[in-house]
N, C-alpha and C. Protein backbone atom coordinates (compact mmCIF):
# COMPACT_ATOMS: atom_id res chain seq x y z
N UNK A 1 54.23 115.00 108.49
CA UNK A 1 55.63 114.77 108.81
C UNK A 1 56.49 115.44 107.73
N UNK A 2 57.53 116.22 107.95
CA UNK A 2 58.67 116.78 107.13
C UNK A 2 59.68 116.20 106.55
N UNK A 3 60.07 116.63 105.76
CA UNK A 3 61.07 115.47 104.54
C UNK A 3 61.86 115.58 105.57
N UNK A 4 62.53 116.67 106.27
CA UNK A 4 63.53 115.96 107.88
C UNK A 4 63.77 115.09 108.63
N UNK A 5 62.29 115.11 109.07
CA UNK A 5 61.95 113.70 110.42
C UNK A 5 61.96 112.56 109.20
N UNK A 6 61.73 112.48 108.02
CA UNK A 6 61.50 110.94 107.38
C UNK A 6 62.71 110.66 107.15
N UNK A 7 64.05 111.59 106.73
CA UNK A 7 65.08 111.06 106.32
C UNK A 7 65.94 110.80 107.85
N UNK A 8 65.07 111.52 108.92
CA UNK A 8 65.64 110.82 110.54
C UNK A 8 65.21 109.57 111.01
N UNK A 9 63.99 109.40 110.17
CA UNK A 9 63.26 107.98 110.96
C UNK A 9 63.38 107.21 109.68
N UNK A 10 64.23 107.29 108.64
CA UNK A 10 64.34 106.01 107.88
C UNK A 10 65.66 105.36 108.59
N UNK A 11 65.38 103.67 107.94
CA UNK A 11 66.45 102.92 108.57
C UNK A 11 67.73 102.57 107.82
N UNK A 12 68.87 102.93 108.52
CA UNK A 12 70.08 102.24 107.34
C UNK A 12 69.45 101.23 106.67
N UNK A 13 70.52 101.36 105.18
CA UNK A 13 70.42 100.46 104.38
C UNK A 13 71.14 98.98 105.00
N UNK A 14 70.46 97.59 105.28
CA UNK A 14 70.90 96.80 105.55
C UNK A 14 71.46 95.55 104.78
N UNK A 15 71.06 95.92 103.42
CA UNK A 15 72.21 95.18 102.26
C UNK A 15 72.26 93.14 102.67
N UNK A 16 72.64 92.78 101.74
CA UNK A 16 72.89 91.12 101.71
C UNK A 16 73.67 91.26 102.57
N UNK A 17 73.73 89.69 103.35
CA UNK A 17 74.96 89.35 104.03
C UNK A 17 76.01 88.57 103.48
N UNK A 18 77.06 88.66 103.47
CA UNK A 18 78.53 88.31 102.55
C UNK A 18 78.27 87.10 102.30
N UNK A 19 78.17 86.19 101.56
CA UNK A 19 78.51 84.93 101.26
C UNK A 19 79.74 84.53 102.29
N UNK A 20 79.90 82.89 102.70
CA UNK A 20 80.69 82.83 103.38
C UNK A 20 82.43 82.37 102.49
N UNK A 21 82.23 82.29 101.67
CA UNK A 21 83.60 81.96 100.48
C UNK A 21 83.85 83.59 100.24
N UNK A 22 83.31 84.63 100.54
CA UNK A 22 83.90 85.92 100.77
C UNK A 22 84.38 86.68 101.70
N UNK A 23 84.53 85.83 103.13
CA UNK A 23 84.53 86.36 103.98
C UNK A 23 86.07 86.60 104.30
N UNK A 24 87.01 86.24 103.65
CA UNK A 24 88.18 86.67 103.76
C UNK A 24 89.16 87.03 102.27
N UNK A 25 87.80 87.52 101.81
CA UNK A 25 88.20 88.16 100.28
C UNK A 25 88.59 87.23 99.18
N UNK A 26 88.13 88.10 97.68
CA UNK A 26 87.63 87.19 96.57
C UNK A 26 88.62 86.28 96.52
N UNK A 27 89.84 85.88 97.11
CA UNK A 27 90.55 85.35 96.35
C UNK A 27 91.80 84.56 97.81
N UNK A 28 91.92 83.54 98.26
CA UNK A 28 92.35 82.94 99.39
C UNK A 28 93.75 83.08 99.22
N UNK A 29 94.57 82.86 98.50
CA UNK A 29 95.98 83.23 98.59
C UNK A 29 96.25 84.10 98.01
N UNK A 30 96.75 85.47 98.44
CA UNK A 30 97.08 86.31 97.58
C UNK A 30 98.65 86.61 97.91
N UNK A 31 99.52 87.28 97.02
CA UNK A 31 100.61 87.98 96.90
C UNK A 31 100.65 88.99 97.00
N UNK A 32 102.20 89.77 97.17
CA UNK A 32 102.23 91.34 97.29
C UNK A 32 102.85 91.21 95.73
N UNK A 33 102.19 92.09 94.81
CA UNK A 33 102.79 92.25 93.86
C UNK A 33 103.26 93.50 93.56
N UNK A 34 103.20 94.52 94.17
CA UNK A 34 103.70 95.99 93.92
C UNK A 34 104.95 95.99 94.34
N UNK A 35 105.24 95.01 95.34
CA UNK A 35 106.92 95.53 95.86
C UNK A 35 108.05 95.72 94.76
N UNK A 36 107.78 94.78 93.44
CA UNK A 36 108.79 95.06 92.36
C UNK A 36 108.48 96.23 92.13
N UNK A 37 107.57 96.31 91.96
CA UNK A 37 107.27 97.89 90.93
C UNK A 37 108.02 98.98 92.19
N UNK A 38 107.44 99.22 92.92
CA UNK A 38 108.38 99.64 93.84
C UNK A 38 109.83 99.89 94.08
N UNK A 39 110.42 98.49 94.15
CA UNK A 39 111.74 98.93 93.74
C UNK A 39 112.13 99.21 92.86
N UNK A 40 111.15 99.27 91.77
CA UNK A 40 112.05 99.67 90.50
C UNK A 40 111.95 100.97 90.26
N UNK A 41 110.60 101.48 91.11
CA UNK A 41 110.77 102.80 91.53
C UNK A 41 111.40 103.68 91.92
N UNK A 42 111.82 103.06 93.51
CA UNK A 42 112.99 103.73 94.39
C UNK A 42 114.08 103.75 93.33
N UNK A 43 114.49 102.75 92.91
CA UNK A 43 115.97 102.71 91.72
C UNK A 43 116.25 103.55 91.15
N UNK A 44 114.81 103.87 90.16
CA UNK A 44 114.70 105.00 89.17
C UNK A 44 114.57 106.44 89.91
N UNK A 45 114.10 106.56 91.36
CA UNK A 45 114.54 108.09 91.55
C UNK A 45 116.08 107.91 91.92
N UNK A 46 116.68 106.50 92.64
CA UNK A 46 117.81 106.81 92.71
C UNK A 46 118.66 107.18 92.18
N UNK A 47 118.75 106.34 91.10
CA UNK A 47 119.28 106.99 89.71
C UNK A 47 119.33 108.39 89.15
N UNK A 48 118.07 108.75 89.21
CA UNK A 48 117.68 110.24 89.16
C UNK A 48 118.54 111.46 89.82
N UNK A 49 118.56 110.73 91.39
CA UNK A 49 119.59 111.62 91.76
C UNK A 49 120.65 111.75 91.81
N UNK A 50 121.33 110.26 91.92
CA UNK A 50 122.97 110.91 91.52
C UNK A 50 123.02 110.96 89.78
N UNK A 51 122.28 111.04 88.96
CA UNK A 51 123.08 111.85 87.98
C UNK A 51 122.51 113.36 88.27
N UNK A 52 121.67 113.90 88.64
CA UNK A 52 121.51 115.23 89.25
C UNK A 52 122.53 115.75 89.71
N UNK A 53 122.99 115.64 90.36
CA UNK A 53 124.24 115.55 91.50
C UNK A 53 125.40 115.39 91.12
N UNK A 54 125.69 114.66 90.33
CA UNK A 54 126.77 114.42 89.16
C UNK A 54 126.68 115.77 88.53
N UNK A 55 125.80 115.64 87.50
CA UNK A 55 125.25 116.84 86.51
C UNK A 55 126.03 118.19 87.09
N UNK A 56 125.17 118.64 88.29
CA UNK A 56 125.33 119.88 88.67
C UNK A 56 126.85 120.08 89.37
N UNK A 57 127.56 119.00 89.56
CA UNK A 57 129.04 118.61 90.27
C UNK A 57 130.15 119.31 89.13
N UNK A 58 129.85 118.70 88.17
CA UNK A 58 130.65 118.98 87.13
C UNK A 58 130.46 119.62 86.20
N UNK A 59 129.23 119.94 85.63
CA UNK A 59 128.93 120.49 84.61
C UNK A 59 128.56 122.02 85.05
N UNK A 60 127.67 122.60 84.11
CA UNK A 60 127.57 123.87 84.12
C UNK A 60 125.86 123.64 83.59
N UNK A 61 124.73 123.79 84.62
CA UNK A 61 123.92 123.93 84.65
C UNK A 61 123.21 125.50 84.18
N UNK A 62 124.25 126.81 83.82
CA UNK A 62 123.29 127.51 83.33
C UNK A 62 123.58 127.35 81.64
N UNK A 63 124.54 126.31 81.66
CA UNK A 63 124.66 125.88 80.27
C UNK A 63 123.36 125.86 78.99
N UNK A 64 122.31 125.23 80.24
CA UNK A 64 121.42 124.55 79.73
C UNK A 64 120.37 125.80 78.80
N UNK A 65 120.41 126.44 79.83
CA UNK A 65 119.61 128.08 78.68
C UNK A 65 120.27 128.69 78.33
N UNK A 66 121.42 128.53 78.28
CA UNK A 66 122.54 129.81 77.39
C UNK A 66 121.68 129.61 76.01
N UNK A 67 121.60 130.44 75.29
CA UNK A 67 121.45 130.43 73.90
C UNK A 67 123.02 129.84 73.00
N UNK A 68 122.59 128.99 72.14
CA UNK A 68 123.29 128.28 70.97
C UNK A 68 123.38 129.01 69.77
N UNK A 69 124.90 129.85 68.77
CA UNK A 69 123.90 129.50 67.32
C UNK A 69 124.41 128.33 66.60
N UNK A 70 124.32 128.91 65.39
CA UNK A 70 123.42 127.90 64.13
C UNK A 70 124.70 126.87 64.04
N UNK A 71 125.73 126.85 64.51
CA UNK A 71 127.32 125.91 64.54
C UNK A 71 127.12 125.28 66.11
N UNK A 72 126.37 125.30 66.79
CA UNK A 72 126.33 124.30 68.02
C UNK A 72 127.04 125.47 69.07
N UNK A 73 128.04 126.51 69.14
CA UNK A 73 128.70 127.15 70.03
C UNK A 73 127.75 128.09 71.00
N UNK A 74 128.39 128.43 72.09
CA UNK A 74 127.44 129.26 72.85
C UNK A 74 127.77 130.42 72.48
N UNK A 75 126.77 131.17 72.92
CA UNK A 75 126.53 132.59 71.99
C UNK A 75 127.70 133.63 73.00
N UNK A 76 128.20 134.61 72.48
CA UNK A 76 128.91 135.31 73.15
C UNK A 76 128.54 136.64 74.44
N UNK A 77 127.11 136.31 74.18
CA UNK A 77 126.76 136.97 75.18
C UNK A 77 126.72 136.21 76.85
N UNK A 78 126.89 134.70 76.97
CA UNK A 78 126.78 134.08 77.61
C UNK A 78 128.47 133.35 78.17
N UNK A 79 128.99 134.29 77.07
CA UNK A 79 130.95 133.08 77.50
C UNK A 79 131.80 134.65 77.71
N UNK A 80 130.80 135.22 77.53
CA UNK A 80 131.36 136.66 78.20
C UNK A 80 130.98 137.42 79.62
């Protein structure tokens, strides 16, 4: 017989049967506990986006790579 036909004619693995205090999982009352985290999720991209949106409303987003020098001002190649 060929290692083929034996791994065709072996039988599923048929494993213990569940205890019956497991049969509706380790633990009988459970909670949803992710929904906070969640919203504090959604919040935080909300947040995210309106100051995005803000940001780019009012400000000057190629601000951000203009080159600076050594006094904080933008360089004159960039306000020209």
């Amino acid at each position: 017989m060929s290692d083929k036909q034996k791994l065709l004619n072996k039988k599923p693995y048929q494993g213990k049967k569940t205890p019956s205090y497991l049969k509706q999982g380790p633990v009988s009352k459970r909670g949803c506990t992710d929904f906070l985290c969640f919203i504090l999720l959604a919040a935080t991209w909300t947040g995210m986006v309106f100051v995005g949106i803000y940001g780019f409303s009012n400000g000057d987003p190629a601000a951000i790579f203009a080159p600076y020098n050594k006094f904080g001002n933008l360089s004159k190649k960039y306000s020209g």
